[in-house]
Protein backbone atom coordinates (compact mmCIF):
# COMPACT_ATOMS: atom_id res chain seq x y z
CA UNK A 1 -27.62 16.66 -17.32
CA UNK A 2 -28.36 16.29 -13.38
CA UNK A 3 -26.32 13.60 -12.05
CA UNK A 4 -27.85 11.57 -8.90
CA UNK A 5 -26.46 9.57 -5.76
CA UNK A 6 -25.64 5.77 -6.40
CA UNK A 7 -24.73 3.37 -3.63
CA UNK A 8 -24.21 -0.23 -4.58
CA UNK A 9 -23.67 -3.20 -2.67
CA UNK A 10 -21.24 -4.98 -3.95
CA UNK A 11 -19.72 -8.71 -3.67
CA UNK A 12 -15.89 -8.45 -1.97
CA UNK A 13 -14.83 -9.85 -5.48
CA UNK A 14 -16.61 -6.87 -6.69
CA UNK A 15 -15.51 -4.83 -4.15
CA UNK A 16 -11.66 -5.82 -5.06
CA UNK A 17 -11.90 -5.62 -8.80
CA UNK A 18 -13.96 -1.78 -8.22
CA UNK A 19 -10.20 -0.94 -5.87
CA UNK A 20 -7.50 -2.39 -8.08
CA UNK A 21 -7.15 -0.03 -10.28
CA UNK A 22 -7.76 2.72 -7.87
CA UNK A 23 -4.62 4.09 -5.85
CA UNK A 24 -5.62 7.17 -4.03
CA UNK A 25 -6.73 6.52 -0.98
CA UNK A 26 -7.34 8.49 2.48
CA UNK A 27 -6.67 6.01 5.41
CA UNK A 28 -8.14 6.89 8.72
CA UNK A 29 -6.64 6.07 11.93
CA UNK A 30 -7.01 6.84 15.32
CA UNK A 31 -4.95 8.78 17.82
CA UNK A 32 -4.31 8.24 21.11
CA UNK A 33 -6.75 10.90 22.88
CA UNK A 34 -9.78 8.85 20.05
CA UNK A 35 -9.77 11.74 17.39
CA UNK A 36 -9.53 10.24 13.73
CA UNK A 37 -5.80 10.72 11.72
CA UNK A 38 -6.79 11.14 8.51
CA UNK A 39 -3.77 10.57 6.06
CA UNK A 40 -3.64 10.90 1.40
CA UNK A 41 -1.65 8.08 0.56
CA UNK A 42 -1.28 5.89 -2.46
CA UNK A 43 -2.19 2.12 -2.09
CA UNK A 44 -3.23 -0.98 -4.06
CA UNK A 45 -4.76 -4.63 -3.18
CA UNK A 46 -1.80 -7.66 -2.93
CA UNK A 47 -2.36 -11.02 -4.25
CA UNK A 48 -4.29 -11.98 -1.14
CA UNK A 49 -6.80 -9.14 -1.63
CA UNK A 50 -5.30 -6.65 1.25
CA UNK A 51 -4.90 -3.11 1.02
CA UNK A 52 -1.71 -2.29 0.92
CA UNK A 53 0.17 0.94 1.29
CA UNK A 54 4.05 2.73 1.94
CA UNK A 55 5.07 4.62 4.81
CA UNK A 56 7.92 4.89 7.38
CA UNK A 57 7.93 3.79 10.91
CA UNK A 58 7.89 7.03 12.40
CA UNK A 59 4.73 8.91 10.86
CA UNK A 60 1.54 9.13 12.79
CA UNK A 61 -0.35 6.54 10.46
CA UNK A 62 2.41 3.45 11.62
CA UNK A 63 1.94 4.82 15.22
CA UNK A 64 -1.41 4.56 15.43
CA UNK A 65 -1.74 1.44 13.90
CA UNK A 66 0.53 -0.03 16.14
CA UNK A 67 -1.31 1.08 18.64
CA UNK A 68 -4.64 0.18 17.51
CA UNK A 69 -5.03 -2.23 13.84
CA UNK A 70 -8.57 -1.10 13.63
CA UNK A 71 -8.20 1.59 10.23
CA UNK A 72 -10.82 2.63 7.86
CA UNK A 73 -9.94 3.91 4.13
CA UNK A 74 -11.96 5.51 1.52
CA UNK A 75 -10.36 4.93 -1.82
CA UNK A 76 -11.09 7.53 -4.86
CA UNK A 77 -11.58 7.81 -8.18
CA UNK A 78 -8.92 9.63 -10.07
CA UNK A 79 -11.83 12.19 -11.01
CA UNK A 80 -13.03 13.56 -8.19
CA UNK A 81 -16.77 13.62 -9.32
CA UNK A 82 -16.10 9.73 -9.39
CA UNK A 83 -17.43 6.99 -7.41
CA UNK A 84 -15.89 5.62 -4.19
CA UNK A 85 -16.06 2.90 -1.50
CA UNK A 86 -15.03 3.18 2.44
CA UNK A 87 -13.60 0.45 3.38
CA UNK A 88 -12.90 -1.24 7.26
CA UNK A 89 -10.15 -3.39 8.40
CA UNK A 90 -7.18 -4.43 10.64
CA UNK A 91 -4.03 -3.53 10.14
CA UNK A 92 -0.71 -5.23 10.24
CA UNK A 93 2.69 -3.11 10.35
CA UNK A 94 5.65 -4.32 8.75
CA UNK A 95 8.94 -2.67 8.82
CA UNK A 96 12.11 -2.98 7.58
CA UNK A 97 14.47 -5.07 7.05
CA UNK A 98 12.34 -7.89 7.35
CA UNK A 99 11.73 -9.99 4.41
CA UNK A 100 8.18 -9.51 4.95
CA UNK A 101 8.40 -6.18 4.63
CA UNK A 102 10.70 -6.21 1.88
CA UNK A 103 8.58 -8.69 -0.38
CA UNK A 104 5.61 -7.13 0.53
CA UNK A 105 6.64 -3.46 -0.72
CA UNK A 106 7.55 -5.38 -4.00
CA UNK A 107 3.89 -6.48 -4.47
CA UNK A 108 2.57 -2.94 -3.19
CA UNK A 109 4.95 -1.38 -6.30
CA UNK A 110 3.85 -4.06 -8.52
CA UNK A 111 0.38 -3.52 -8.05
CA UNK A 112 0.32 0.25 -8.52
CA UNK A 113 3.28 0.66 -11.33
CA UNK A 114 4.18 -2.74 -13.03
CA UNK A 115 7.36 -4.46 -12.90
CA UNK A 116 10.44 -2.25 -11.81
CA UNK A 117 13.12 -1.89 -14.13
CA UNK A 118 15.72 -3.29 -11.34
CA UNK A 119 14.43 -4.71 -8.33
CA UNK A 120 17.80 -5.60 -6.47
CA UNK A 121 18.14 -1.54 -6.80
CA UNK A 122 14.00 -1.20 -5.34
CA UNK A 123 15.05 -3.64 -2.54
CA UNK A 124 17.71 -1.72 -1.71
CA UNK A 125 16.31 1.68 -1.65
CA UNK A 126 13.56 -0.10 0.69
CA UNK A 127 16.25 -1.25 2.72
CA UNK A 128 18.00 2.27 3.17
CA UNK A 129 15.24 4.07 3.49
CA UNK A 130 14.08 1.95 6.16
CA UNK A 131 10.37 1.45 4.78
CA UNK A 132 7.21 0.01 6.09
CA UNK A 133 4.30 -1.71 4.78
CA UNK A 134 0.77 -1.40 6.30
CA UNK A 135 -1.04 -4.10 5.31
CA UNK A 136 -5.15 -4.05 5.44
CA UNK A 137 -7.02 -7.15 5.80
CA UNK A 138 -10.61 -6.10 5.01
CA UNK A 139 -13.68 -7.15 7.07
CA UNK A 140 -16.65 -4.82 6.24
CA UNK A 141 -17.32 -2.14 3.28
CA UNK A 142 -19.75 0.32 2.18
CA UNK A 143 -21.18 0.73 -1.18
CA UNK A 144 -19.54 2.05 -4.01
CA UNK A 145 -20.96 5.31 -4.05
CA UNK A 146 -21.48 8.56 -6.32
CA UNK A 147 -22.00 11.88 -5.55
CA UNK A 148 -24.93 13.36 -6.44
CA UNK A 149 -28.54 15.05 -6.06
CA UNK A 150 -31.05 12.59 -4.16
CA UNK A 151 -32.82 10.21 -6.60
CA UNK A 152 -36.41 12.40 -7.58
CA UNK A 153 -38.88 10.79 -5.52
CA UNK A 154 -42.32 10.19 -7.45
């Protein structure tokens, strides 16, 4: 069985319901001297449709977004063969101990895992670990794509 190239244009409620259940994700900043940061991470989409993903202040990814909001991510399949979307947006950086953050990292865990057996116990680990949450407002996509040979051309 050959298997070709797709790429779909989707709606962005298409778009959001293809990355919901999809968590890995490789965001893509940019450093200082303009070369990309490319970082794995795990994320999900919040009630308001925004990417959302955990890190701590001082990695490269909450740097460079500070810096510059402007990110890209390409979320995956969980098989690699399967099909994937690059997405564009600005970021916002939250940290710790706000009560932005804090609420916010409780609807990033909620929409990758479920509901936490103790939450007072998740808000505190946030809190001690000193989390942030990068937050992705979307404003442009590709199309959910698969790998592939070229469609045969008749």
């Amino acid at each position: 069985m050959v298997n070709y190239a797709t790429a779909d244009r989707v709606s962005r409620d298409e778009l959001l319901a293809f990355v919901r259940p999809r968590h890995r994700m490789t965001l893509i900043t940019r450093r200082r001297d303009g070369r990309p940061q490319a970082s794995p991470v795990t994320g999900g989409v919040d009630a308001d449709g925004r990417l959302v993903i955990s890190t701590y202040p001082q990695r490269a990814k909450a740097a460079n977004l500070r810096r510059d909001p402007v990110t890209s991510v390409v979320v995956h399949s969980e098989d690699w063969d399967g099909p994937y979307v690059q997405v564009h947006g600005r970021t916002e950086v939250l940290d710790m101990p706000s009560r932005e953050a804090e609420d916010g990292l409780v609807e990033y865990f909620r929409c990758i895992a479920g509901e936490h057996d103790d939450w007072d116990e998740y808000r505190a680990a946030m809190r001690r670990q000193g989390k942030s949450l990068l937050r992705i407002t979307l404003e442009d996509w590709g199309p959910v794509a698969t790998g592939g040979f070229p469609p045969e051309q008749d």
